[in-house]
Protein backbone atom coordinates (compact mmCIF):
# COMPACT_ATOMS: atom_id res chain seq x y z
CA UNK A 1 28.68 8.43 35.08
CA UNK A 2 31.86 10.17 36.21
CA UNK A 3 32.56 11.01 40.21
CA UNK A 4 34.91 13.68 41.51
CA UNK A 5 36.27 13.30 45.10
CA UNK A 6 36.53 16.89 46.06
CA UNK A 7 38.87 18.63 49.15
CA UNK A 8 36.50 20.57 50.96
CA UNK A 9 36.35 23.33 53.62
CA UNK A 10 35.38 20.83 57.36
CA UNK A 11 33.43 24.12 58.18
CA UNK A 12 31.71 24.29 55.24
CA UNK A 13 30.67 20.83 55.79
CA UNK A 14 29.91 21.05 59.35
CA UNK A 15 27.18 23.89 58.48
CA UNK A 16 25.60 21.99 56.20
CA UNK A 17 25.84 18.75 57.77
CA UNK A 18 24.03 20.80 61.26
CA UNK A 19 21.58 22.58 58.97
CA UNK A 20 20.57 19.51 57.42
CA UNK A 21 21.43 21.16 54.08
CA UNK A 22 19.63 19.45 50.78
CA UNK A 23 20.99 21.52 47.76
CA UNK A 24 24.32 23.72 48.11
CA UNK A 25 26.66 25.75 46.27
CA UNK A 26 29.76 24.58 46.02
CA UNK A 27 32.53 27.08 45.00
CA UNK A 28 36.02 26.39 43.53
CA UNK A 29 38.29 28.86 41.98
CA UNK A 30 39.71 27.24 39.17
CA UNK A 31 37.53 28.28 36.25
CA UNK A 32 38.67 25.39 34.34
CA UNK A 33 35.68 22.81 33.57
CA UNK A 34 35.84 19.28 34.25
CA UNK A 35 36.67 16.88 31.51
CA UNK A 36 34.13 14.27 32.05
CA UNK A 37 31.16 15.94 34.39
CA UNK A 38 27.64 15.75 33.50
CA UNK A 39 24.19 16.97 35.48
CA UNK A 40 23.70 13.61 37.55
CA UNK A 41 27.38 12.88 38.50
CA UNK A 42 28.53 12.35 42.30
CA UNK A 43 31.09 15.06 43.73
CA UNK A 44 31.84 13.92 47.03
CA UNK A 45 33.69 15.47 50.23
CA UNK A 46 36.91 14.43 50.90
CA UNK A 47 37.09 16.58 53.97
CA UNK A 48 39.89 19.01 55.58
CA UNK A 49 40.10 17.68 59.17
CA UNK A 50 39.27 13.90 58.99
CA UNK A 51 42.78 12.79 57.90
CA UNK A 52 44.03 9.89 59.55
CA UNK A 53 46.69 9.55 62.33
CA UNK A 54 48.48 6.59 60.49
CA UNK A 55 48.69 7.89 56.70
CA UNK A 56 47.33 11.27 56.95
CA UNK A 57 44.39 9.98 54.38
CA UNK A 58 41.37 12.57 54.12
CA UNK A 59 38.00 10.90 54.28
CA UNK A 60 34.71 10.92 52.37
CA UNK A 61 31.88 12.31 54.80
CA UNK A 62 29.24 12.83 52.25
CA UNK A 63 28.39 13.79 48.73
CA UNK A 64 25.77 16.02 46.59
CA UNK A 65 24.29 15.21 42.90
CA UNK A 66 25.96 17.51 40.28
CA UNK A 67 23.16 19.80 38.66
CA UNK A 68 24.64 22.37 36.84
CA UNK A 69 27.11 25.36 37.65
CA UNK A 70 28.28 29.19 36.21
CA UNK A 71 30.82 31.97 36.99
CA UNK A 72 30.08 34.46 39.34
CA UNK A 73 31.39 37.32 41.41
CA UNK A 74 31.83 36.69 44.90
CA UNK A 75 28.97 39.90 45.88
CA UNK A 76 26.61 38.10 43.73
CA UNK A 77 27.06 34.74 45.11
CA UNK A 78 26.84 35.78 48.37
CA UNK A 79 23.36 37.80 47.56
CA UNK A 80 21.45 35.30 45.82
CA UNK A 81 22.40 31.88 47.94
CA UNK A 82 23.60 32.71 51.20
CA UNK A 83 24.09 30.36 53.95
CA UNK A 84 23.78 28.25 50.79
CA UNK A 85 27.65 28.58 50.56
CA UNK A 86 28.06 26.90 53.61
CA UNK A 87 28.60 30.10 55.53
CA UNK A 88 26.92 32.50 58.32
CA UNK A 89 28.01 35.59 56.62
CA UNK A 90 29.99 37.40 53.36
CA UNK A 91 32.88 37.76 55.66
CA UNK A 92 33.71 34.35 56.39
CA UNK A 93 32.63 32.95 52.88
CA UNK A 94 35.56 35.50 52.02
CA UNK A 95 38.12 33.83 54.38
CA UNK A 96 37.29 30.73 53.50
CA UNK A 97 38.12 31.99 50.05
CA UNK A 98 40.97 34.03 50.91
CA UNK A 99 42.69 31.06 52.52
CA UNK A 100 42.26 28.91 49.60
CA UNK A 101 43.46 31.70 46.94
CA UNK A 102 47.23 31.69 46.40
CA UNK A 103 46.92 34.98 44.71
CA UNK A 104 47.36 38.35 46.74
CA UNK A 105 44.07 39.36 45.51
CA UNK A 106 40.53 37.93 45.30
CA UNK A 107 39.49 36.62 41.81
CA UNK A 108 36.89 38.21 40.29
CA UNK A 109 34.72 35.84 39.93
CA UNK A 110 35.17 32.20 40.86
CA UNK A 111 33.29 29.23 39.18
CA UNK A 112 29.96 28.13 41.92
CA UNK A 113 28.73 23.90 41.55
CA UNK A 114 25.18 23.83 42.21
CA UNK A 115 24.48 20.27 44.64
CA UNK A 116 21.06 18.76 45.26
CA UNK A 117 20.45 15.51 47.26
CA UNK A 118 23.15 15.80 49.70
CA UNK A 119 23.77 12.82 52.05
CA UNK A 120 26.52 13.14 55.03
CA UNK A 121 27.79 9.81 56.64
CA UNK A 122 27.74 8.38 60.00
CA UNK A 123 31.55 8.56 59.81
CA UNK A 124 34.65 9.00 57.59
CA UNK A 125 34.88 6.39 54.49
CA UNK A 126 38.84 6.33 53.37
CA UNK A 127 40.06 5.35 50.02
CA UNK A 128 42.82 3.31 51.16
CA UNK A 129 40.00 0.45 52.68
CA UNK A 130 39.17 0.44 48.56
CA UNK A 131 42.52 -0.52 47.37
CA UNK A 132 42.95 3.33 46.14
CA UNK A 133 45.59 5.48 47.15
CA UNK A 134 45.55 9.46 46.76
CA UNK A 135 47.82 12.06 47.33
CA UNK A 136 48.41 13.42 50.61
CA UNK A 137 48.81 16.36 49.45
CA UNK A 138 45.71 16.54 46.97
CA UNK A 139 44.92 20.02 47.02
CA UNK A 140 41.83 20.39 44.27
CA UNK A 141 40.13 16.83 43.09
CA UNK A 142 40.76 13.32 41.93
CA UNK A 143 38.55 11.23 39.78
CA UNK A 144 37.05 8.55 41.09
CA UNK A 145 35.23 7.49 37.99
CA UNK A 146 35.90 9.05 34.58
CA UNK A 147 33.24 7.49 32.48
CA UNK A 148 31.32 4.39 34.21
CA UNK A 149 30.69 3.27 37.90
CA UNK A 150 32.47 0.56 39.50
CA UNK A 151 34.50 2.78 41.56
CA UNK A 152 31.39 4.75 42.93
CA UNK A 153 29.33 1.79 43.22
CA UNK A 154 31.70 -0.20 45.59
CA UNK A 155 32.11 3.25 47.29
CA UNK A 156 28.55 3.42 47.68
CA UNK A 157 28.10 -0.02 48.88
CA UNK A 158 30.76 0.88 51.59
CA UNK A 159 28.67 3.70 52.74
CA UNK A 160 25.34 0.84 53.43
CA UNK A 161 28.38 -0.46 56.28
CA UNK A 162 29.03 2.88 57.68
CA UNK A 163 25.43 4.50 57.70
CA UNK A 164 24.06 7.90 56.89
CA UNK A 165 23.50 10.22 59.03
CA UNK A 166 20.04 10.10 59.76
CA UNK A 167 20.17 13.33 62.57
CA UNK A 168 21.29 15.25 59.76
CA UNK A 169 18.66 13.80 57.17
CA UNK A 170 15.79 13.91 59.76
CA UNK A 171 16.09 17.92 59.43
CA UNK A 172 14.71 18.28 55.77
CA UNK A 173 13.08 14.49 55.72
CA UNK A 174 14.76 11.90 56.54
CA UNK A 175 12.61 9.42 54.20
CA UNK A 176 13.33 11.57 51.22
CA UNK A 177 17.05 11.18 52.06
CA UNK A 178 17.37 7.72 52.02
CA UNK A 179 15.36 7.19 49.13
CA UNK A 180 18.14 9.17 47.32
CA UNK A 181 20.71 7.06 48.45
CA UNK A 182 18.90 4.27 47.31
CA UNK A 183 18.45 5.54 43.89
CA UNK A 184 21.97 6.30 43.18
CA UNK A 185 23.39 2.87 44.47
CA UNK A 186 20.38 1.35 42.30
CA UNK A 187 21.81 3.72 38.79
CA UNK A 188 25.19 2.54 39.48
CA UNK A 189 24.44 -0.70 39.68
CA UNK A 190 22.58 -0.05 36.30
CA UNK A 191 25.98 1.29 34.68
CA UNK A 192 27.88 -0.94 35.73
CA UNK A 193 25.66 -3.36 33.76
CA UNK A 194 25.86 -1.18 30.74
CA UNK A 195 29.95 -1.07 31.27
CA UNK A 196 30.31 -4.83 31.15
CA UNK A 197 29.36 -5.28 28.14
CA UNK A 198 30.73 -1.71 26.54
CA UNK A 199 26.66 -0.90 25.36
CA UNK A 200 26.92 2.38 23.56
CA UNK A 201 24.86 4.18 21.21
CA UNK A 202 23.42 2.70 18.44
CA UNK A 203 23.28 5.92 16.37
CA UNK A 204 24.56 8.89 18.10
CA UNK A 205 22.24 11.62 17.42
CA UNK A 206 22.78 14.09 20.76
CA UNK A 207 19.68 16.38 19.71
CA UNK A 208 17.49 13.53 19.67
CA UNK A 209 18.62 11.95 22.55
CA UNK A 210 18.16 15.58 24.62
CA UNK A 211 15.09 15.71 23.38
CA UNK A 212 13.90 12.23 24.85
CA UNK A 213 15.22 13.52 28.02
CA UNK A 214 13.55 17.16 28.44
CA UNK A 215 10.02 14.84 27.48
CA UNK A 216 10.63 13.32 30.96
CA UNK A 217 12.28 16.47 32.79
CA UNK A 218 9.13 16.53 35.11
CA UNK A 219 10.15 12.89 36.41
CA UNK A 220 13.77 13.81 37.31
CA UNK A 221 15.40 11.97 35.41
CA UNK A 222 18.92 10.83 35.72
CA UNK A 223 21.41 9.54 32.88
CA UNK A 224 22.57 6.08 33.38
CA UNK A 225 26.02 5.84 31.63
CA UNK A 226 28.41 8.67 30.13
CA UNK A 227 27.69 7.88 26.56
CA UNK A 228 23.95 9.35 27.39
CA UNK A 229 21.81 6.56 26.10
CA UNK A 230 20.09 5.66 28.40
CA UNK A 231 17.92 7.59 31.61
CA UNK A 232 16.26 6.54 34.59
CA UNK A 233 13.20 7.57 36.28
CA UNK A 234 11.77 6.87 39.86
CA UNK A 235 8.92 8.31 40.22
CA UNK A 236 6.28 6.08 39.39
CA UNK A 237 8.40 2.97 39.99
CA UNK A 238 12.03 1.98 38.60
CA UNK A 239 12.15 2.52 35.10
CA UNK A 240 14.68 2.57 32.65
CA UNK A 241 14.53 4.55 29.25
CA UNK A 242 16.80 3.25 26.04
CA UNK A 243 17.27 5.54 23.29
CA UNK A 244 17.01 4.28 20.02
CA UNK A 245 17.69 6.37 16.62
CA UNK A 246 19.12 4.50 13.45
CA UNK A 247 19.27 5.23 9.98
CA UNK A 248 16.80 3.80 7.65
CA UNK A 249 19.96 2.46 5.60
CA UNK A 250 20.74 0.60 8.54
CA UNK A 251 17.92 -0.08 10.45
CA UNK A 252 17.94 -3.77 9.84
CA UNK A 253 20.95 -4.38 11.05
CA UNK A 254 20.63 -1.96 13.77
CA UNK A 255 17.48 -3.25 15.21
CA UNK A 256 18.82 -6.88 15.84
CA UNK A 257 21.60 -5.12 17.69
CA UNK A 258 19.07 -3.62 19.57
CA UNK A 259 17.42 -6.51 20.87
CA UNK A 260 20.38 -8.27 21.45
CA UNK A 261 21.08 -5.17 23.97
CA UNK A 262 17.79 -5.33 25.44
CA UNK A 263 17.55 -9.34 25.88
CA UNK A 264 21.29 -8.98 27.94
CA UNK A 265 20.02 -5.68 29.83
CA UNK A 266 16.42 -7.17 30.87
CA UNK A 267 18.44 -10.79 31.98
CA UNK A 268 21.15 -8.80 34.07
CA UNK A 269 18.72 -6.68 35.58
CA UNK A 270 16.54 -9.48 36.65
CA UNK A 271 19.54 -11.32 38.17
CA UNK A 272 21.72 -8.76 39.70
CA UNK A 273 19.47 -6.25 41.17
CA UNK A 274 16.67 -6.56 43.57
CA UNK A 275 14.32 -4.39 42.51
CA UNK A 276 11.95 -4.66 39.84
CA UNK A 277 13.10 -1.89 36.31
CA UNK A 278 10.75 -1.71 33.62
CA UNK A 279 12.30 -1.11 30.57
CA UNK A 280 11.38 0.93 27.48
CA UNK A 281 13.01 1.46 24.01
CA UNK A 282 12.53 4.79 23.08
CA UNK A 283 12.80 5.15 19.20
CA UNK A 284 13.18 7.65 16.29
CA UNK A 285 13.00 5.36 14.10
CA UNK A 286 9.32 3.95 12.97
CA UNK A 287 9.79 0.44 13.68
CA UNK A 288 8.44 -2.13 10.83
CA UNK A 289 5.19 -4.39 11.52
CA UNK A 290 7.12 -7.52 12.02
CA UNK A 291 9.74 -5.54 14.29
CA UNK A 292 7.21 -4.18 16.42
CA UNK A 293 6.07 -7.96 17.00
CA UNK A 294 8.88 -9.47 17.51
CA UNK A 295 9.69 -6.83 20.20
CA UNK A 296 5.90 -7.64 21.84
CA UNK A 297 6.67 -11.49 21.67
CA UNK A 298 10.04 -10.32 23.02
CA UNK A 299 8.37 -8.66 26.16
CA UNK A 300 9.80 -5.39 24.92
CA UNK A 301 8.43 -2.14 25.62
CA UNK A 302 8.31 0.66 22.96
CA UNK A 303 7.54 3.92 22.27
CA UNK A 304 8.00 6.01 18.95
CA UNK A 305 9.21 9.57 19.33
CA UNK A 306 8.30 11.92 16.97
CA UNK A 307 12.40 13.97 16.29
């Protein structure tokens, strides 16, 4: 659950904040990757133009879900997303470009974010009013959260003062937008439970745990904490999916860590967060006749995966 607060192009913005823009392309030209960025992560706008008088500051005015990105040329950007970029025409996505390049030429190909559920504010948020402090003369991206979500939460709560902007969300729905919102203040608020008590994985098996996730891929689901074991889903209510893989060797001792974890999640849940999460163990691990009752008696939903 990293976020990356992002200097951005106020023009850029401004087009998709008056085009009521939903999924963009965000281009940078450093091909380097990101240390801690996963598909689900917040990048948000710290944007060119809404500094303030006192300290210079630049503020927040929105943000986009991270879903993936790739290296490509600038022709080829430009021909398969358009006023995706952020830009009427080739031309001025090439200024833009050309006044961010320090080189005397243009790259040949520069590294392209792809954004979905973008939400703009009402107004500026600023750092500072957070008790963090960035340099005025940021020129790339800070982290606001390398692995977990306090940072992003409180930043998020911040943004319920300010308001979205609904104008802007009315264009493509403005329902759909809010609902967003919602949901990433809600899985936040999620990690932040699983970061209070350090819950990692049980048994770190990274093909297994993909392939829990692609069985839900049709319910969009979203990882809940950087050590990827754990998703959420919102489409048919709030639910929360654990994974679960241990050893046979150690499956005794593994499962009453388990519901130790599951106990503490289910009580936190219940008293720190409004809305009602279902949670379900996912498991590759066949789970024993009197384990499978004392998870029932437990309130415990399961579900065996076959690896």
């Amino acid at each position: 659950m990293a976020s990356i607060a992002y200097v951005t192009d106020r023009n850029m913005l401004d087009f998709h904040r008056v085009n009521g823009s939903q999924e963009i392309v965000f281009w940078r030209l450093s091909m380097k990757k990101f240390s801690s960025f996963q598909p689900g992560d917040l990048l948000f706008f710290l944007s060119k133009g809404a500094e303030t008088v006192k300290n210079n500051e630049k503020g927040i005015v929105g943000y986009g879900c991270y879903v993936g990105d790739r290296e490509m040329t600038i022709d080829n950007l430009w021909k398969k997303y358009g006023n995706k970029t952020g830009y009427t025409s080739k031309e001025n996505l090439v200024s833009a470009i050309e006044k961010t390049n320090k080189a005397s030429t243009l790259p040949e190909k520069i590294s392209c974010l792809f954004l979905k559920d973008v939400i703009f504010f009402r107004g500026p948020l600023y750092l500072a009013d957070l008790g963090i402090n960035i340099p005025k003369n940021l020129e790339s991206f800070t982290y606001l959260d390398a692995h977990e979500g306090h940072v992003t939460l409180e930043l998020l709560q911040k943004v319920k003062e300010i308001g979205l902007d609904y104008w802007s969300a009315a264009l493509n729905g403005k329902i759909v937008d809010i609902e967003s919102f919602n949901r990433e203040v809600l899985r936040y608020q999620v990690a932040t439970i699983y970061e209070s008590m350090n819950i990692t994985a049980i048994h770190k098996n990274q093909t297994f745990r993909k392939h829990c996730y692609n069985l839900y891929r049709d319910k969009n689901p979203a990882w809940v904490n950087s050590d990827q074991n754990s998703f959420m889903t919102f489409d048919d209510g709030f639910m929360l999916y654990y994974i679960y893989n241990s050893t046979q060797r150690d499956n005794k001792e593994n499962f009453i860590k388990l519901l130790g974890q599951i106990i503490y999640i289910k009580n936190c849940l219940k008293q720190t967060i409004e809305e009602e999460i279902s949670v379900v163990v996912l498991s590759g691990t066949e789970f024993t006749d009197l384990q499978k009752e004392t998870m029932t008696d437990s309130r415990i939903a399961f579900q065996n995966i076959e690896k």
